[in-house]
PDB file of N, CA and C in Angstrom:
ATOM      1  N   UNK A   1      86.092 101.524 116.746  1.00  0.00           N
ATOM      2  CA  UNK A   1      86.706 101.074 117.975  1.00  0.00           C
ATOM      3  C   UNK A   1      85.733 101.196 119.151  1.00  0.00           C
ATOM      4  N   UNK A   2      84.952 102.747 119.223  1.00  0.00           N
ATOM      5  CA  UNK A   2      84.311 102.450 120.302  1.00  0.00           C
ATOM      6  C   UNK A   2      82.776 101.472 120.047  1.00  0.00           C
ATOM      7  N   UNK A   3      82.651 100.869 118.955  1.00  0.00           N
ATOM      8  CA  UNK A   3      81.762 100.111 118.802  1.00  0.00           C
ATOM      9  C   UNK A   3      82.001  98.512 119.469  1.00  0.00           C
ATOM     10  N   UNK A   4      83.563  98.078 119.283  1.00  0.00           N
ATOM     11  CA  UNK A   4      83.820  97.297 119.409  1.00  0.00           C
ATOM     12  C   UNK A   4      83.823  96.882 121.163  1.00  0.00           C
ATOM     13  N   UNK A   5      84.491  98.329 121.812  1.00  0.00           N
ATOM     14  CA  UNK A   5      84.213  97.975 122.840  1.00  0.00           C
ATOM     15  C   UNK A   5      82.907  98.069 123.760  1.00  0.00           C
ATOM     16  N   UNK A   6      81.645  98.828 123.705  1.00  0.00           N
ATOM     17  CA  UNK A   6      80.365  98.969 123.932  1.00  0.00           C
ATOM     18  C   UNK A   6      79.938  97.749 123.345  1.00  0.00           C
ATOM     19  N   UNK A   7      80.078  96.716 122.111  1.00  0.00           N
ATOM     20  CA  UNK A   7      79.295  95.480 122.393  1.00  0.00           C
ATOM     21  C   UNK A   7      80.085  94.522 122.850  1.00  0.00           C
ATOM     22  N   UNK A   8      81.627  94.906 123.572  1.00  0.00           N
ATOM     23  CA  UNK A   8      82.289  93.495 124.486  1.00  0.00           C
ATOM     24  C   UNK A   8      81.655  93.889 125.956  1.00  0.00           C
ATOM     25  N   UNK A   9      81.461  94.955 125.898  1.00  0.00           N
ATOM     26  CA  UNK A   9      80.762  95.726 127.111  1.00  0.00           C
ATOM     27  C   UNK A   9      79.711  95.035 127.397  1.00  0.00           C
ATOM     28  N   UNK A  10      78.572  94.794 126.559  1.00  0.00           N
ATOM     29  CA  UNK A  10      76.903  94.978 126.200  1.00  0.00           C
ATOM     30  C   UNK A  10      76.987  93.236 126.236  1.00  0.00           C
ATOM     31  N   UNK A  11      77.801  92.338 125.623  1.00  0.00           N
ATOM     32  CA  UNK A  11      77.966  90.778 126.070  1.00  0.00           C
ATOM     33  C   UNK A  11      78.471  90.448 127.325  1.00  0.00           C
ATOM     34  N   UNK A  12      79.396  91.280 128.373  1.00  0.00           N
ATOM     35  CA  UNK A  12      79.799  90.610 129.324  1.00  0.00           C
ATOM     36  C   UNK A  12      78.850  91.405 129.895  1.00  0.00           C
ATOM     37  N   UNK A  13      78.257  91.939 130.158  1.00  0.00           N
ATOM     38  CA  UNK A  13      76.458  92.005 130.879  1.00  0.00           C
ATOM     39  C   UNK A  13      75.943  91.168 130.552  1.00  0.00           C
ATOM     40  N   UNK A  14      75.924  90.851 129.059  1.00  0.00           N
ATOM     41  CA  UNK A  14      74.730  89.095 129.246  1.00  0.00           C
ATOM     42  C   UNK A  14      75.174  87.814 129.505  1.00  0.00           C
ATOM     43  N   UNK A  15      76.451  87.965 129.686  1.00  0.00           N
ATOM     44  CA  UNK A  15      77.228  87.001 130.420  1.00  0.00           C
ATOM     45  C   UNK A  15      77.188  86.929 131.982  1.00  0.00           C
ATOM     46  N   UNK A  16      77.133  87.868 132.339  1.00  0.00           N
ATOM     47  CA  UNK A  16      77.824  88.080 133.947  1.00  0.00           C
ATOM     48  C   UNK A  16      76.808  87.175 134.235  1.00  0.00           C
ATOM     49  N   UNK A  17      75.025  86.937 134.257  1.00  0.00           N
ATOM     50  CA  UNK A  17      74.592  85.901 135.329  1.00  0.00           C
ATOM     51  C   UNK A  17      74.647  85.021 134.840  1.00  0.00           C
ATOM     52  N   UNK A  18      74.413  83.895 133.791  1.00  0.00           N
ATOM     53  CA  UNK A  18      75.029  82.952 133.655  1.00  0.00           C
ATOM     54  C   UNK A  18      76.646  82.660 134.155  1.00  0.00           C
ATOM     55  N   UNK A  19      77.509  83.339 134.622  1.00  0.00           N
ATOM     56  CA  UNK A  19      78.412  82.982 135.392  1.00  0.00           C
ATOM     57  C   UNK A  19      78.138  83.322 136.622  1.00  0.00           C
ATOM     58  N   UNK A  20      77.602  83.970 137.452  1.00  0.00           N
ATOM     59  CA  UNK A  20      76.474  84.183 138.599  1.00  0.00           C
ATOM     60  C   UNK A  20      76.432  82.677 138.994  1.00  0.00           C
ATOM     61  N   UNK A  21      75.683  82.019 138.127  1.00  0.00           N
ATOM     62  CA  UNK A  21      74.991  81.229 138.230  1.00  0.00           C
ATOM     63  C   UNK A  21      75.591  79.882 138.679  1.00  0.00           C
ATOM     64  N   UNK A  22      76.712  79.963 137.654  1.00  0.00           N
ATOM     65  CA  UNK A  22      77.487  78.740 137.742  1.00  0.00           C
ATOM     66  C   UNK A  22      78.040  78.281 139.047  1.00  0.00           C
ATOM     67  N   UNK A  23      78.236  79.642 140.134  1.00  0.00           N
ATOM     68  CA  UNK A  23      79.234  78.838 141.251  1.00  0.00           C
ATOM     69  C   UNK A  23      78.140  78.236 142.084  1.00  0.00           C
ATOM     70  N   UNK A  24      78.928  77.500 143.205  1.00  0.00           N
ATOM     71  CA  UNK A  24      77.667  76.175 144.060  1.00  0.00           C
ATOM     72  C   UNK A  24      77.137  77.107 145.177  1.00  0.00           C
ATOM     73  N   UNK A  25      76.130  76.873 145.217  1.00  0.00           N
ATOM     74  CA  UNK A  25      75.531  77.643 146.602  1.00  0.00           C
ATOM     75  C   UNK A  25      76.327  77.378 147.873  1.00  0.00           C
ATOM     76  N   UNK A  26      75.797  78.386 148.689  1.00  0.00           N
ATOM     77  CA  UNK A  26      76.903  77.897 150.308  1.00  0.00           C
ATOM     78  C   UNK A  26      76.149  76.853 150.692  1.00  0.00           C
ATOM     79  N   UNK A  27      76.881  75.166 151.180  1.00  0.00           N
ATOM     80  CA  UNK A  27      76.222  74.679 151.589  1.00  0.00           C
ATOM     81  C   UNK A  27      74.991  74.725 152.924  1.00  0.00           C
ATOM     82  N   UNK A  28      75.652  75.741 154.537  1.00  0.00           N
ATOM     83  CA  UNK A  28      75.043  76.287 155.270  1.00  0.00           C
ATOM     84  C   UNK A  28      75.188  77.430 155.733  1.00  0.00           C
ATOM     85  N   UNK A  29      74.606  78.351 155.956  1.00  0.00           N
ATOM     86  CA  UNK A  29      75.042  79.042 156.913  1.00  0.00           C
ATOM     87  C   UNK A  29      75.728  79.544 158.426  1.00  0.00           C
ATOM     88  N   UNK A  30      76.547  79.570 158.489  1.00  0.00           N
ATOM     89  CA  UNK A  30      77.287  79.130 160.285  1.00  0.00           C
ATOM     90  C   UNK A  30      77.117  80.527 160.791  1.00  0.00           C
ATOM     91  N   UNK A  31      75.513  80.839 161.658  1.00  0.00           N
ATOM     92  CA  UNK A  31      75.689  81.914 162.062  1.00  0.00           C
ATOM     93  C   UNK A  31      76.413  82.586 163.369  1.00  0.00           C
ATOM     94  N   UNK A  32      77.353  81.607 164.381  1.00  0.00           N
ATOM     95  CA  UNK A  32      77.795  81.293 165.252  1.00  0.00           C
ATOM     96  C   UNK A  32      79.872  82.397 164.589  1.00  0.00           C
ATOM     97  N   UNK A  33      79.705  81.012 163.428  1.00  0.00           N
ATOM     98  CA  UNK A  33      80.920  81.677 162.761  1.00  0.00           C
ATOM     99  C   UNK A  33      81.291  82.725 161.935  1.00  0.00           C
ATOM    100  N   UNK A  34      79.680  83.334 160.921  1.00  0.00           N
ATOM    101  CA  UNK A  34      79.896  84.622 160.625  1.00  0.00           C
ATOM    102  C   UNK A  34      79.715  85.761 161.771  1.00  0.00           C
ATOM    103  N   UNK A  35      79.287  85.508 162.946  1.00  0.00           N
ATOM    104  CA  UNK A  35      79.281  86.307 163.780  1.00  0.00           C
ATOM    105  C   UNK A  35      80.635  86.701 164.457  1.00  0.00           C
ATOM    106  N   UNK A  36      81.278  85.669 164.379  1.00  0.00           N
ATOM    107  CA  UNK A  36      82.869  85.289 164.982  1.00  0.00           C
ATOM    108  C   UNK A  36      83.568  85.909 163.931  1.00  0.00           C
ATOM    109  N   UNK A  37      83.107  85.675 162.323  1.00  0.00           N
ATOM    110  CA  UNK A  37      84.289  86.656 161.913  1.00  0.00           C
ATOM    111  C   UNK A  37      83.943  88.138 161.756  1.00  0.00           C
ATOM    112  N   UNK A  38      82.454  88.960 161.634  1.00  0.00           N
ATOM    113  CA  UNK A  38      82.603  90.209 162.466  1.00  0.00           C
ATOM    114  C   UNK A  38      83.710  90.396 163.457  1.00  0.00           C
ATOM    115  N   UNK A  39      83.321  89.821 164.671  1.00  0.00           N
ATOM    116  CA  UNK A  39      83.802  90.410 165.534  1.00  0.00           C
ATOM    117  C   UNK A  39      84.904  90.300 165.437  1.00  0.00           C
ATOM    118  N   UNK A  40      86.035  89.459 165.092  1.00  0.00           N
ATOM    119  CA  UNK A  40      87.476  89.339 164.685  1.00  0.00           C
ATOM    120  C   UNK A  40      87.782  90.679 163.598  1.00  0.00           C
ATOM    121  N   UNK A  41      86.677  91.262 162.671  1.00  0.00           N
ATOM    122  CA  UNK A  41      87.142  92.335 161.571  1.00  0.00           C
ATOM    123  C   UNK A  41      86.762  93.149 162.379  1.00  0.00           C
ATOM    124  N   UNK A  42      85.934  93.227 163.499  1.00  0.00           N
ATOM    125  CA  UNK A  42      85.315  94.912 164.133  1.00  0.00           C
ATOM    126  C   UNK A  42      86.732  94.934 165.109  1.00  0.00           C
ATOM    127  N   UNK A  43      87.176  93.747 165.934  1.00  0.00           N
ATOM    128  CA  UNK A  43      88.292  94.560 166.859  1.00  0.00           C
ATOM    129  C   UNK A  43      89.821  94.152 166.317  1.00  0.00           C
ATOM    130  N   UNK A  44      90.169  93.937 165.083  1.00  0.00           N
ATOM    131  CA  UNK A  44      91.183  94.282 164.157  1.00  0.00           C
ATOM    132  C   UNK A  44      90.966  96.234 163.997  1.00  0.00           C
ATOM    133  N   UNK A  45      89.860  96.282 163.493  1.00  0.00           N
ATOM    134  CA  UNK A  45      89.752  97.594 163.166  1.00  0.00           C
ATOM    135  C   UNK A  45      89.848  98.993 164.169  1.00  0.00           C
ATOM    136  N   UNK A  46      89.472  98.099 165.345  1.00  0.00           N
ATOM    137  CA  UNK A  46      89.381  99.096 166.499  1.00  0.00           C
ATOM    138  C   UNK A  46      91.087  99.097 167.272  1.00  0.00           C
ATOM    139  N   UNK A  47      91.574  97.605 167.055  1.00  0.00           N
ATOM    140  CA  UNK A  47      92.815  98.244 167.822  1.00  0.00           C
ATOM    141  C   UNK A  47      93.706  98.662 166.768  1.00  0.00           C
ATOM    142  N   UNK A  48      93.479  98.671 165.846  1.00  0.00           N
ATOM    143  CA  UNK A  48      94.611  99.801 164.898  1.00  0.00           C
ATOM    144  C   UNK A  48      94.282 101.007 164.541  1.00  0.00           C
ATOM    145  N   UNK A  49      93.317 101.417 165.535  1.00  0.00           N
ATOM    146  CA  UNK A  49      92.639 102.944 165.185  1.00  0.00           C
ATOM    147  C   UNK A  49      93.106 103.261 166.610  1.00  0.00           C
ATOM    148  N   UNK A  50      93.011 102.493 167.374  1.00  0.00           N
ATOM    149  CA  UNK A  50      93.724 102.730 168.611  1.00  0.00           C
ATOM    150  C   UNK A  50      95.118 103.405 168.642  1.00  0.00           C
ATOM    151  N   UNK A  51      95.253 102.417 167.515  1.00  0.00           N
ATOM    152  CA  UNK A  51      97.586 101.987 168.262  1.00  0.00           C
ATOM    153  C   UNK A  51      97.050 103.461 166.949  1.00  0.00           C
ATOM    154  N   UNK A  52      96.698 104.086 166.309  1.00  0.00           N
ATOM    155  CA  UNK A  52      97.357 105.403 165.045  1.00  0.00           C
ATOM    156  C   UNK A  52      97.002 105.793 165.731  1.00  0.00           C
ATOM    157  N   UNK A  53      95.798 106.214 167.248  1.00  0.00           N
ATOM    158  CA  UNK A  53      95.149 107.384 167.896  1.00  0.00           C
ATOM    159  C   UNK A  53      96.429 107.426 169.103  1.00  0.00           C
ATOM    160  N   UNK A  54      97.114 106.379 169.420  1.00  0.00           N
ATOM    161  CA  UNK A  54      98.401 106.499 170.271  1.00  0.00           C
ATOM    162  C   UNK A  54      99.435 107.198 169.572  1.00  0.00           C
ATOM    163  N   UNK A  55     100.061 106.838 168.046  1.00  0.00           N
ATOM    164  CA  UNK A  55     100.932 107.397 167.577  1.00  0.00           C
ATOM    165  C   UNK A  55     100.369 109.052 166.866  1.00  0.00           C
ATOM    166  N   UNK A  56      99.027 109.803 167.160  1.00  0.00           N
ATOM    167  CA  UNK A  56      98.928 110.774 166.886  1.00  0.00           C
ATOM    168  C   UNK A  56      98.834 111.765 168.160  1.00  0.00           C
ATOM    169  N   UNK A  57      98.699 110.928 169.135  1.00  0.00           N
ATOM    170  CA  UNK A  57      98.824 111.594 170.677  1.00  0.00           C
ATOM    171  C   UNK A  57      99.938 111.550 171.083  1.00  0.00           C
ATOM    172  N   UNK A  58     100.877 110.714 170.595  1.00  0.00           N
ATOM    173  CA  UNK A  58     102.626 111.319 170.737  1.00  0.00           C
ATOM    174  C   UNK A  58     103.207 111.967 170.377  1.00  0.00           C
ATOM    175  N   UNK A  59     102.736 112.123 168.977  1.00  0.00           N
ATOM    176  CA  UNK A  59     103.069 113.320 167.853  1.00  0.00           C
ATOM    177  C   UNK A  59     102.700 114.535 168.579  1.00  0.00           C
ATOM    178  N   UNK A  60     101.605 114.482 168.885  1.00  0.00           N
ATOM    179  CA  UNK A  60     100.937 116.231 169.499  1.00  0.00           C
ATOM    180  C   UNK A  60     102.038 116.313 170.709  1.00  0.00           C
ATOM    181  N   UNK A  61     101.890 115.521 171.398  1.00  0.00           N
ATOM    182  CA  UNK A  61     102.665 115.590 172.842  1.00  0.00           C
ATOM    183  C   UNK A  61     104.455 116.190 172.347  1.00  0.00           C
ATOM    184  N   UNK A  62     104.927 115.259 170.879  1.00  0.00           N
ATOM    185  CA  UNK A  62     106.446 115.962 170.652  1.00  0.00           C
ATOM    186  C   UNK A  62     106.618 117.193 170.240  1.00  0.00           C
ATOM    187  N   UNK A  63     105.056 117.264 169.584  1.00  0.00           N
ATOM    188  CA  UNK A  63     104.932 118.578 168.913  1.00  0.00           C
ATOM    189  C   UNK A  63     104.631 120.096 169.615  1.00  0.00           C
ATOM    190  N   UNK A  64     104.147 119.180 171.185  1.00  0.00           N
ATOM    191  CA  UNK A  64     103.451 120.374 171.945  1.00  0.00           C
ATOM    192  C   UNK A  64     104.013 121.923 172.235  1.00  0.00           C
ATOM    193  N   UNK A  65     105.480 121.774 172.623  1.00  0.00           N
ATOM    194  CA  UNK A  65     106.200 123.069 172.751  1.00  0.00           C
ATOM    195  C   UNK A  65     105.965 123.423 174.103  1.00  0.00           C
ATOM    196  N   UNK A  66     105.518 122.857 174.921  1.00  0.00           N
ATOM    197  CA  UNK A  66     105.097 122.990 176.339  1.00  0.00           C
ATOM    198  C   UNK A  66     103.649 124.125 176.273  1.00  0.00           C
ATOM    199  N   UNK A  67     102.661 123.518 175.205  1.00  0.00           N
ATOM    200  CA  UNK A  67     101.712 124.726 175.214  1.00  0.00           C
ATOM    201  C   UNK A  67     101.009 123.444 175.925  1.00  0.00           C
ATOM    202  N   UNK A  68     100.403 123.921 176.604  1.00  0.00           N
ATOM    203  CA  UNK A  68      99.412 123.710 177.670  1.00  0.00           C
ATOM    204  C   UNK A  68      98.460 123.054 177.048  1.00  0.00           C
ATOM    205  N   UNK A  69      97.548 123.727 176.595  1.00  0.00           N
ATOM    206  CA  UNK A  69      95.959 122.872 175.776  1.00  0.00           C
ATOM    207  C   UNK A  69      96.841 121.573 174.727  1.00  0.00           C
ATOM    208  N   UNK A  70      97.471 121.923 173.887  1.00  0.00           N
ATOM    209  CA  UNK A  70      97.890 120.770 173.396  1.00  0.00           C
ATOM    210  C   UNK A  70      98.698 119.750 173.659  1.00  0.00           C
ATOM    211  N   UNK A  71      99.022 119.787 174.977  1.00  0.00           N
ATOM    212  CA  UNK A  71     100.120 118.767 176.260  1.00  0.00           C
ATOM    213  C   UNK A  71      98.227 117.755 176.592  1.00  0.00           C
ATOM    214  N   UNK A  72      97.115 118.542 177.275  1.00  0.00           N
ATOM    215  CA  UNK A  72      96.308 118.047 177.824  1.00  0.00           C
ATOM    216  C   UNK A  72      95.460 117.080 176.690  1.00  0.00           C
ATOM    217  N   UNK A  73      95.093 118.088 175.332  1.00  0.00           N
ATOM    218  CA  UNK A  73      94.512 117.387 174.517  1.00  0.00           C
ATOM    219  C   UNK A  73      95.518 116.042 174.026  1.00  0.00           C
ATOM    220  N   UNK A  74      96.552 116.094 173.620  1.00  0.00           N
ATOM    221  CA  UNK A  74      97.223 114.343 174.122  1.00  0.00           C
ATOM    222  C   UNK A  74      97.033 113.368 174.837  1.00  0.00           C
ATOM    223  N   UNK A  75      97.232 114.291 175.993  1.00  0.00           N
ATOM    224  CA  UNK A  75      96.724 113.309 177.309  1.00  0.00           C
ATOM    225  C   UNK A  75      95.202 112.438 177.258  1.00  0.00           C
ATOM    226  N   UNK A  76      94.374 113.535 176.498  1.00  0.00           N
ATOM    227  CA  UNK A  76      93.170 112.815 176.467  1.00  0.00           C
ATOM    228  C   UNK A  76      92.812 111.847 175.167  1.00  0.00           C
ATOM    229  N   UNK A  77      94.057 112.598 174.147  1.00  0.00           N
ATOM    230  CA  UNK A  77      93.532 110.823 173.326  1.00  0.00           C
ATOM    231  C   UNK A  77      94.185 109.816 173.727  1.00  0.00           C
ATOM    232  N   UNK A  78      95.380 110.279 174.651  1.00  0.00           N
ATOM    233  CA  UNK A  78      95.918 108.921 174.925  1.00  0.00           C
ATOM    234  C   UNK A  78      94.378 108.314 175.885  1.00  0.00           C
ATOM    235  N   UNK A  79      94.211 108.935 176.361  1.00  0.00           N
ATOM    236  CA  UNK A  79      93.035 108.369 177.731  1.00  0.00           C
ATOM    237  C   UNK A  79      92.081 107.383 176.236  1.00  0.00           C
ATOM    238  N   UNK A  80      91.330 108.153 175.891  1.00  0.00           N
ATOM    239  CA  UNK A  80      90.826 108.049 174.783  1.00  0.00           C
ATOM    240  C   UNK A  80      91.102 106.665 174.353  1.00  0.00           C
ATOM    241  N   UNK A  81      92.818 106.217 173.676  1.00  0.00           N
ATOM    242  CA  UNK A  81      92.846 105.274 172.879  1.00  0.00           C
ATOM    243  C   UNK A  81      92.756 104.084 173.930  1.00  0.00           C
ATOM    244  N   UNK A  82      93.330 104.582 175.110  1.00  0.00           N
ATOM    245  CA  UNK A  82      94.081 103.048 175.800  1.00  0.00           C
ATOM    246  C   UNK A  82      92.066 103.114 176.492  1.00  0.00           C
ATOM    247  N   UNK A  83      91.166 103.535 176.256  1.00  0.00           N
ATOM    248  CA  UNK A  83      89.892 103.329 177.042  1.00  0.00           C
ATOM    249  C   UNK A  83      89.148 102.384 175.584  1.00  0.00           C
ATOM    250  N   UNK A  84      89.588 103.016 174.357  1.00  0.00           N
ATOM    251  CA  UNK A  84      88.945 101.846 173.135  1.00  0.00           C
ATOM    252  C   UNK A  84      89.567 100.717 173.363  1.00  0.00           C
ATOM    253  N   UNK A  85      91.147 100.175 173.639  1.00  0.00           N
ATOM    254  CA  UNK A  85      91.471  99.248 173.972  1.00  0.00           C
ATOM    255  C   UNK A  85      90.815  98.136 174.651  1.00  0.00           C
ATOM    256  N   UNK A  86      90.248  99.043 175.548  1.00  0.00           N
ATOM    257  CA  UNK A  86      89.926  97.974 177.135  1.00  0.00           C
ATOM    258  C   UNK A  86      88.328  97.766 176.411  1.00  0.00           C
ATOM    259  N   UNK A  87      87.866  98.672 175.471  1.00  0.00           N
ATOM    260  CA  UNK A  87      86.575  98.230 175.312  1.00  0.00           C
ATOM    261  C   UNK A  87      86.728  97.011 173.790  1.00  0.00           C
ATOM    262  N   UNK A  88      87.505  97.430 173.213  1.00  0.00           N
ATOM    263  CA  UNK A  88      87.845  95.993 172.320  1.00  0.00           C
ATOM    264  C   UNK A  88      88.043  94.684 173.159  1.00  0.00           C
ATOM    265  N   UNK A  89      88.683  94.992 174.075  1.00  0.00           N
ATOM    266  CA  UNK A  89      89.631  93.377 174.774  1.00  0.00           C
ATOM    267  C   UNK A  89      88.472  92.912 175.153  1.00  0.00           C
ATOM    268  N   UNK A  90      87.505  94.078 176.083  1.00  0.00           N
ATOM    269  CA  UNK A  90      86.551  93.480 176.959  1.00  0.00           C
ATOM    270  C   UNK A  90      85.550  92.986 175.976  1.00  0.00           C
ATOM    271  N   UNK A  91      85.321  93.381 174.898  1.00  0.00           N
ATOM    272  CA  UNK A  91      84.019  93.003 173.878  1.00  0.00           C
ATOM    273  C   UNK A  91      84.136  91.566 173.360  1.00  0.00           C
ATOM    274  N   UNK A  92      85.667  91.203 173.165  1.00  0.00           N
ATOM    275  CA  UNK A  92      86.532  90.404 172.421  1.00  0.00           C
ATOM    276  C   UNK A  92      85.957  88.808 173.843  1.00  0.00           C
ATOM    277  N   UNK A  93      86.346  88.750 175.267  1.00  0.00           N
ATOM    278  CA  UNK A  93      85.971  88.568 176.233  1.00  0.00           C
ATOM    279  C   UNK A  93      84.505  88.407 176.569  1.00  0.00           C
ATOM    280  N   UNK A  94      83.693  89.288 176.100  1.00  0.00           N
ATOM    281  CA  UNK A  94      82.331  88.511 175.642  1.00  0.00           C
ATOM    282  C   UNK A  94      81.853  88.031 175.290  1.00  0.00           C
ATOM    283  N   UNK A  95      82.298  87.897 174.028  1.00  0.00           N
ATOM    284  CA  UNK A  95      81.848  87.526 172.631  1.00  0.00           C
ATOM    285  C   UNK A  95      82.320  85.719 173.298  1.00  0.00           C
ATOM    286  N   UNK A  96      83.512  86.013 173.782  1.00  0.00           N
ATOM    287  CA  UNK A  96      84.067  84.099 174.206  1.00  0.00           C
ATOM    288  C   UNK A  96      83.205  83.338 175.066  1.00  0.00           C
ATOM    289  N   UNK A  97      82.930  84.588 176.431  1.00  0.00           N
ATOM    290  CA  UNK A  97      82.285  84.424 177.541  1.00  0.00           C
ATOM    291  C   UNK A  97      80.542  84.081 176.731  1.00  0.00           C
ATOM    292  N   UNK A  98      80.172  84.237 176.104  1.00  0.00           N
ATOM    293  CA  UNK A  98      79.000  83.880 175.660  1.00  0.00           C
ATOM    294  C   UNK A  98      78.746  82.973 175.007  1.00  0.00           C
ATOM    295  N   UNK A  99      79.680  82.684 173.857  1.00  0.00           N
ATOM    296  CA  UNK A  99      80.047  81.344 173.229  1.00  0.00           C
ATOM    297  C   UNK A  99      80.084  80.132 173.817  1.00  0.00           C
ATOM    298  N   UNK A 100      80.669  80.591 175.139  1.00  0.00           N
ATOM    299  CA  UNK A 100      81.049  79.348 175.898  1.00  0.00           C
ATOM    300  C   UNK A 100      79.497  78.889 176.936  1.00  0.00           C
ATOM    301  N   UNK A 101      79.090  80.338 176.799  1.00  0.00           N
ATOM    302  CA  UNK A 101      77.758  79.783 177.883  1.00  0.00           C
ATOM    303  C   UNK A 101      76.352  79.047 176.693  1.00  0.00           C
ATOM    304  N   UNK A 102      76.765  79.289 175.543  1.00  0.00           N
ATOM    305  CA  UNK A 102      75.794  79.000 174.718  1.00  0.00           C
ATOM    306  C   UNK A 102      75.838  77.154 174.290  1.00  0.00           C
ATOM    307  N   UNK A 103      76.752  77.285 173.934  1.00  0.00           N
ATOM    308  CA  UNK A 103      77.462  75.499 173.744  1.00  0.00           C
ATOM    309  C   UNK A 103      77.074  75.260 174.885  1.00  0.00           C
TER     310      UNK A 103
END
């Protein structure tokens, strides 16, 4: 048995580039549009690290008990998240603002 599977193993290695091979090349590269979809996956990623860094600075804040350091440390990821915000929106706003001056 384990023979059988070490040479289905040992053929779909000498398979894999001949199917490599087979698909069509990209016709061009659109470096305008892989740049565009970065930046669409970098500030997806940033405002939902945001909006969980909001729902973990509410948590502390329900959780606080009126202790002092952990009322303030809230306060500052809230500062924190809603300041990644403004730097996503504003990056997001560049990225257009430049596009548009480039065309």
């Amino acid at each position: 048995m384990k023979k059988n599977i070490l040479s289905l193993v040992l053929l779909s290695l000498l398979i894999a580039p001949v199917l490599v091979l087979a698909q069509e090349p990209p016709a061009t590269v659109d470096l305008p549009g892989t740049l565009d979809n970065i930046v669409n996956w970098v500030f997806g990623i940033l405002v939902v690290f945001a909006a969980l860094m909001l729902v973990w600075a509410g948590f502390t804040f329900v959780t606080a008990g009126g202790d002092a350091t952990k009322v303030s440390g809230a306060r500052e990821k809230v500062l924190y998240a809603l300041i990644g915000i403004i730097v996503a929106f504003a990056s997001r706003g560049l990225v257009a603002l430049v596009q548009t001056l480039v065309q």
